[in-house]
PDB file of N, CA and C in Angstrom:
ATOM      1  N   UNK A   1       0.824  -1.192   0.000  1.00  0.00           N
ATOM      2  CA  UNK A   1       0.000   0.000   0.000  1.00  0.00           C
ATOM      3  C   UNK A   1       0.865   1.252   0.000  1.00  0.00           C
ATOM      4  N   UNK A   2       0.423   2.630  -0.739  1.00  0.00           N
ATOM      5  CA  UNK A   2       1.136   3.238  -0.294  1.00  0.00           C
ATOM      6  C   UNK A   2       1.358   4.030   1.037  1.00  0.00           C
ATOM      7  N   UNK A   3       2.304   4.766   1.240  1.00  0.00           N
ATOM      8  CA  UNK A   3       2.784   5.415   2.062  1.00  0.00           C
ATOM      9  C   UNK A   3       3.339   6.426   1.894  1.00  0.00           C
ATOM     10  N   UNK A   4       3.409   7.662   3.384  1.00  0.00           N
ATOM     11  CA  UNK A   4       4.339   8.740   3.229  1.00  0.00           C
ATOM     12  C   UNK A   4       4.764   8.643   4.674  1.00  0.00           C
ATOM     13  N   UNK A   5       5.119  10.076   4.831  1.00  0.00           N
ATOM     14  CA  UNK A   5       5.826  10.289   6.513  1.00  0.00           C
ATOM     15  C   UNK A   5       4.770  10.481   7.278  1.00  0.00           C
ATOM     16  N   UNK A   6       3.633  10.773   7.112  1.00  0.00           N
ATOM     17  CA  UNK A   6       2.520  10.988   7.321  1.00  0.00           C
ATOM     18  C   UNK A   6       1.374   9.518   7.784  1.00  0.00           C
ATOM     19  N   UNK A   7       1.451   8.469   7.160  1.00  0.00           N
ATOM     20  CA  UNK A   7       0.536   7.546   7.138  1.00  0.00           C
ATOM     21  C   UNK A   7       0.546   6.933   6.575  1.00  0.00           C
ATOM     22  N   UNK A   8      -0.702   5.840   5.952  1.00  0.00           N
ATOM     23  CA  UNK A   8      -0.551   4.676   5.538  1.00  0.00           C
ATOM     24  C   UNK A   8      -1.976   4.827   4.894  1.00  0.00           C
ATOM     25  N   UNK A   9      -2.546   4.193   3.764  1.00  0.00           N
ATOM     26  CA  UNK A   9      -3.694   3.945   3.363  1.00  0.00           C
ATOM     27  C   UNK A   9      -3.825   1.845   4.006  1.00  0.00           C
ATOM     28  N   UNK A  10      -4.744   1.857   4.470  1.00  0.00           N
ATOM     29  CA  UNK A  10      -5.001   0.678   4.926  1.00  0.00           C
ATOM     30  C   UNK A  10      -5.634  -0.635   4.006  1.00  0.00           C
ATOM     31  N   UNK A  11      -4.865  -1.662   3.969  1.00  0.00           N
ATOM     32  CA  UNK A  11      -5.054  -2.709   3.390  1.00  0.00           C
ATOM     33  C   UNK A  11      -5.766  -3.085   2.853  1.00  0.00           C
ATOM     34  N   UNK A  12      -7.146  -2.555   2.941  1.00  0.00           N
ATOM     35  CA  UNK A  12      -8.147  -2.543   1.864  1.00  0.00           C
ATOM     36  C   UNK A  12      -8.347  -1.116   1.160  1.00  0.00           C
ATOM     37  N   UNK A  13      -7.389  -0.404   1.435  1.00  0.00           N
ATOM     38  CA  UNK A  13      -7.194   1.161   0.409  1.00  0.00           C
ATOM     39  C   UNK A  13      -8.941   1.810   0.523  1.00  0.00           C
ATOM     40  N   UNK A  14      -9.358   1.562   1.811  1.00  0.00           N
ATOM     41  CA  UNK A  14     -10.674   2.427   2.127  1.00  0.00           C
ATOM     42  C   UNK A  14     -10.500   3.800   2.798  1.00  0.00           C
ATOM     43  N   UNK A  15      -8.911   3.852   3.796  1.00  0.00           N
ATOM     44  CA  UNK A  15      -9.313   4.631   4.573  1.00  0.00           C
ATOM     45  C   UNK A  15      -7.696   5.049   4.785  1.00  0.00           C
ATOM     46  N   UNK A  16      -7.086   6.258   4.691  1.00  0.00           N
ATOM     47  CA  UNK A  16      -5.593   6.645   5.074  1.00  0.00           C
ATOM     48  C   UNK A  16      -5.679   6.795   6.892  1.00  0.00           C
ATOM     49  N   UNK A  17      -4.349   6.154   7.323  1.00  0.00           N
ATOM     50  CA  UNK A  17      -4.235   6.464   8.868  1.00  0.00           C
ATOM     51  C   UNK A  17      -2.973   6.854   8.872  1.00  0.00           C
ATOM     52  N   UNK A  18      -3.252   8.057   9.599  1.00  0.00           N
ATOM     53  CA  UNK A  18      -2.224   9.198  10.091  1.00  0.00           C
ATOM     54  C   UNK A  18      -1.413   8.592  11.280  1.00  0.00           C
ATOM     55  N   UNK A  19       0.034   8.401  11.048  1.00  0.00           N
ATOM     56  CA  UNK A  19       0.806   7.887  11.860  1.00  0.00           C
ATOM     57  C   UNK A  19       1.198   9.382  12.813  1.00  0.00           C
ATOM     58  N   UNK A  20       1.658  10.250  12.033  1.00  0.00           N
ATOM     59  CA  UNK A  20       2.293  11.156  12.372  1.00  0.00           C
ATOM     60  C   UNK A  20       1.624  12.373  12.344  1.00  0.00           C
ATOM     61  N   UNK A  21       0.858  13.104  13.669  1.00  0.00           N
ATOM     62  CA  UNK A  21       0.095  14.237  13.071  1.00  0.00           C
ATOM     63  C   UNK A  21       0.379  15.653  12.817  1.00  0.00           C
ATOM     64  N   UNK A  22       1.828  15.357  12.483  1.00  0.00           N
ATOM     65  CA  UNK A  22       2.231  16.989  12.414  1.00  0.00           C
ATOM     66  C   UNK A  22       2.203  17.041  10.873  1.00  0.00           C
ATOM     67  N   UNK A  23       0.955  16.889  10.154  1.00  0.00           N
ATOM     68  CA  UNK A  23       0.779  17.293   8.853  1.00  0.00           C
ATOM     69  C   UNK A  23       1.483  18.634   8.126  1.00  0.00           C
ATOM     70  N   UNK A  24       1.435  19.107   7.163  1.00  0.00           N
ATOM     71  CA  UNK A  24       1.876  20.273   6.352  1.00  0.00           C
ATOM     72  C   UNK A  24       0.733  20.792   6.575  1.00  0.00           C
ATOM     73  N   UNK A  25      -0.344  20.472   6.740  1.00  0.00           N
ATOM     74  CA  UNK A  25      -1.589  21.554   6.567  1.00  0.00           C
ATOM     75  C   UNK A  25      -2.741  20.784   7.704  1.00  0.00           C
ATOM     76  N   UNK A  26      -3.452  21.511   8.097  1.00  0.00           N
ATOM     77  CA  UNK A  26      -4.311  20.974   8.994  1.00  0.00           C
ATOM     78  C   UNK A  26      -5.174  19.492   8.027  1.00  0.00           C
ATOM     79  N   UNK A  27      -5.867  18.689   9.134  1.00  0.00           N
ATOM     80  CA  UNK A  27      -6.267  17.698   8.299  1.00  0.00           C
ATOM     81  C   UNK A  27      -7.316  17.548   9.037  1.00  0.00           C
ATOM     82  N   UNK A  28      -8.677  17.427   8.337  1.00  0.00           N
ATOM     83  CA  UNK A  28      -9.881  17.610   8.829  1.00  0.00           C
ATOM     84  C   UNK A  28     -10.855  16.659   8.207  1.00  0.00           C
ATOM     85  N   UNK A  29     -11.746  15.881   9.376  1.00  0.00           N
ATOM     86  CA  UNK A  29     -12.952  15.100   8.454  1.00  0.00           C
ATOM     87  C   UNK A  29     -13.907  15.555   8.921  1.00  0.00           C
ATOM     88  N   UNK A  30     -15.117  15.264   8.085  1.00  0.00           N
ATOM     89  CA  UNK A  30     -16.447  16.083   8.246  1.00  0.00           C
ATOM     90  C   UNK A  30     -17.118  14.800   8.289  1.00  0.00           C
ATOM     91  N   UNK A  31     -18.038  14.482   8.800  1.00  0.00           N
ATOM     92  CA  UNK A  31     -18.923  13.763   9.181  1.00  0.00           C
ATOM     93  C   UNK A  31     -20.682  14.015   9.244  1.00  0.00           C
ATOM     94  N   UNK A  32     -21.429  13.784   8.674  1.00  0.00           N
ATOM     95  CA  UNK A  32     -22.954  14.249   8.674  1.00  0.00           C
ATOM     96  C   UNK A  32     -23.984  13.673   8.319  1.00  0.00           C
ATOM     97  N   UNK A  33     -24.858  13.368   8.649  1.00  0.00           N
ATOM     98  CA  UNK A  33     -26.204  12.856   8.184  1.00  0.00           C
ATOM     99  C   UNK A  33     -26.876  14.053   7.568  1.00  0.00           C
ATOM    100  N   UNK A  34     -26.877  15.077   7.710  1.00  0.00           N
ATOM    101  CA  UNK A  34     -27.842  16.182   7.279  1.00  0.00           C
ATOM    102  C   UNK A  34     -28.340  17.078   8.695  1.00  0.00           C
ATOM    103  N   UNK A  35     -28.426  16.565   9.575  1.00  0.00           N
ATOM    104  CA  UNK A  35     -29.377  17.054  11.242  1.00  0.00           C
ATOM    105  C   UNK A  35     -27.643  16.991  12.729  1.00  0.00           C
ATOM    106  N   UNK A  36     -26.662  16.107  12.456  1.00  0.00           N
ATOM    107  CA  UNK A  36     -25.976  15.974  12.861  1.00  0.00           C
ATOM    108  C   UNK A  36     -24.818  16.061  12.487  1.00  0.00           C
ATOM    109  N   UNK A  37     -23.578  17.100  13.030  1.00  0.00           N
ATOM    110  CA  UNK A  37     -22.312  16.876  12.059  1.00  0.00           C
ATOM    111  C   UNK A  37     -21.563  16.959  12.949  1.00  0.00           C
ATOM    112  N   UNK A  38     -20.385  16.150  13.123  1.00  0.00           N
ATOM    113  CA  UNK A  38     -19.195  16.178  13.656  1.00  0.00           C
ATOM    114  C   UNK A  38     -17.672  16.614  12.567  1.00  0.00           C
ATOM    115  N   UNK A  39     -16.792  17.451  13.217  1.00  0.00           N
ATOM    116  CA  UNK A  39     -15.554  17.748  12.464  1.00  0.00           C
ATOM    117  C   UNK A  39     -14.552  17.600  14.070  1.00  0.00           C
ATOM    118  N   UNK A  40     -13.970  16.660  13.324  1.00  0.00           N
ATOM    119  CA  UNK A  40     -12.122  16.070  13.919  1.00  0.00           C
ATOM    120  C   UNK A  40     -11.567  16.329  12.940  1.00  0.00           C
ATOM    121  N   UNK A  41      -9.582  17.040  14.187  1.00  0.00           N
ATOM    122  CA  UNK A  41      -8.944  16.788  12.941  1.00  0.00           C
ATOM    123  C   UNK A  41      -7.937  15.865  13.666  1.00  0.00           C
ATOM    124  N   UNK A  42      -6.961  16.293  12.772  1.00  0.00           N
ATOM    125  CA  UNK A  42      -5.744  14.902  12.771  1.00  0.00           C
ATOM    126  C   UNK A  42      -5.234  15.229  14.473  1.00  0.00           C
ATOM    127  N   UNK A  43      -5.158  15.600  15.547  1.00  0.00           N
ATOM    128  CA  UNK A  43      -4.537  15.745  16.506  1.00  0.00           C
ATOM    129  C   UNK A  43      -5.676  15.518  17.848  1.00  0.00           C
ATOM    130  N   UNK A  44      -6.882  15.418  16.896  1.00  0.00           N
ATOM    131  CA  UNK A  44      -8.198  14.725  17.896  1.00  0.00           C
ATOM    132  C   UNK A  44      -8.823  15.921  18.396  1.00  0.00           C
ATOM    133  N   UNK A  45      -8.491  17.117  18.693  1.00  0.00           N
ATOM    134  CA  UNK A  45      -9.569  17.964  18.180  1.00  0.00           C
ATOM    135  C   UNK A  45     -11.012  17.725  17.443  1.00  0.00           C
ATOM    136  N   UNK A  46     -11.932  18.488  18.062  1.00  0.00           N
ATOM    137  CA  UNK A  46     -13.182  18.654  17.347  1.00  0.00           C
ATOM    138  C   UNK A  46     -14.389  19.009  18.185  1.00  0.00           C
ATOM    139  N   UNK A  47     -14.970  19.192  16.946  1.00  0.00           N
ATOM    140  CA  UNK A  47     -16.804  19.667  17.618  1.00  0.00           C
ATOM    141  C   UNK A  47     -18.022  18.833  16.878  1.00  0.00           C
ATOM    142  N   UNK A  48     -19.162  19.323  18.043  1.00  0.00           N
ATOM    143  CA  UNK A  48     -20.078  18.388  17.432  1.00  0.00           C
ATOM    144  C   UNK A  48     -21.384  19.293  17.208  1.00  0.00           C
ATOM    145  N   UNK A  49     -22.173  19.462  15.989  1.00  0.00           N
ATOM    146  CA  UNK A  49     -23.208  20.813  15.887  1.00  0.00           C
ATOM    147  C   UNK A  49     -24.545  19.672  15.656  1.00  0.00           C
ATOM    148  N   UNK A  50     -25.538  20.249  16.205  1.00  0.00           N
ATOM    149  CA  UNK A  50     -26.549  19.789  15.792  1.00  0.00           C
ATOM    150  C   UNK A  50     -27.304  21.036  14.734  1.00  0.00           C
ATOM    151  N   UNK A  51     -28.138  20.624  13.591  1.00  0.00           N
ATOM    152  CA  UNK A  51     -28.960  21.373  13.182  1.00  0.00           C
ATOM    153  C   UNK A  51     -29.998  22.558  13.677  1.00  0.00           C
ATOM    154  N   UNK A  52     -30.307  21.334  14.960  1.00  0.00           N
ATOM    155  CA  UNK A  52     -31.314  22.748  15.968  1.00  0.00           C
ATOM    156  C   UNK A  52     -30.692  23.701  16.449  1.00  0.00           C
ATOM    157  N   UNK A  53     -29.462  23.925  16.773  1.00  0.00           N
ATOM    158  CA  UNK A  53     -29.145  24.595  17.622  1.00  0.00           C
ATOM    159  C   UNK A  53     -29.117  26.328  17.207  1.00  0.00           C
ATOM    160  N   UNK A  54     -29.266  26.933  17.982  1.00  0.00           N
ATOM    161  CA  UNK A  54     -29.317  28.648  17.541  1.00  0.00           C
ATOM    162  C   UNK A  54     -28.915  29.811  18.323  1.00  0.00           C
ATOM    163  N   UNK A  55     -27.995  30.588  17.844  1.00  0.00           N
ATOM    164  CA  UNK A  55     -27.132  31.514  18.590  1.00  0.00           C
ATOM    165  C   UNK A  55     -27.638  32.611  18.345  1.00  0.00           C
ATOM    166  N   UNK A  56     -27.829  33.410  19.645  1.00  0.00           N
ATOM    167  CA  UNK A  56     -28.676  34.479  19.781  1.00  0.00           C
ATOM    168  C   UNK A  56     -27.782  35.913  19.804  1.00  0.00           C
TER     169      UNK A  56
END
């Protein structure tokens, strides 16, 4: 599979895993059904928003 200094794409080439998280650029996944979204990034950071929610 390939590789960098960074990670590995995993053995069935579905999914890259970050060995090392001092990326060149931030690295971020988004996650959502439409009503629920979560964003992590590579250092485990993150938040979680619901659709309802509303800032006054």
């Amino acid at each position: 599979m390939l590789s960098n200094k960074y990670g590995r794409f995993s053995p069935d080439g579905k999914e890259f895993i970050i060995t090392n998280p001092k990326t060149p650029r931030p690295w971020v996944n988004v996650i959502s059904n439409g009503d629920y979204s979560i964003i992590v990034t590579q250092t485990g950071g993150g938040v979680f928003v619901s659709r309802q929610c509303r800032t006054k």
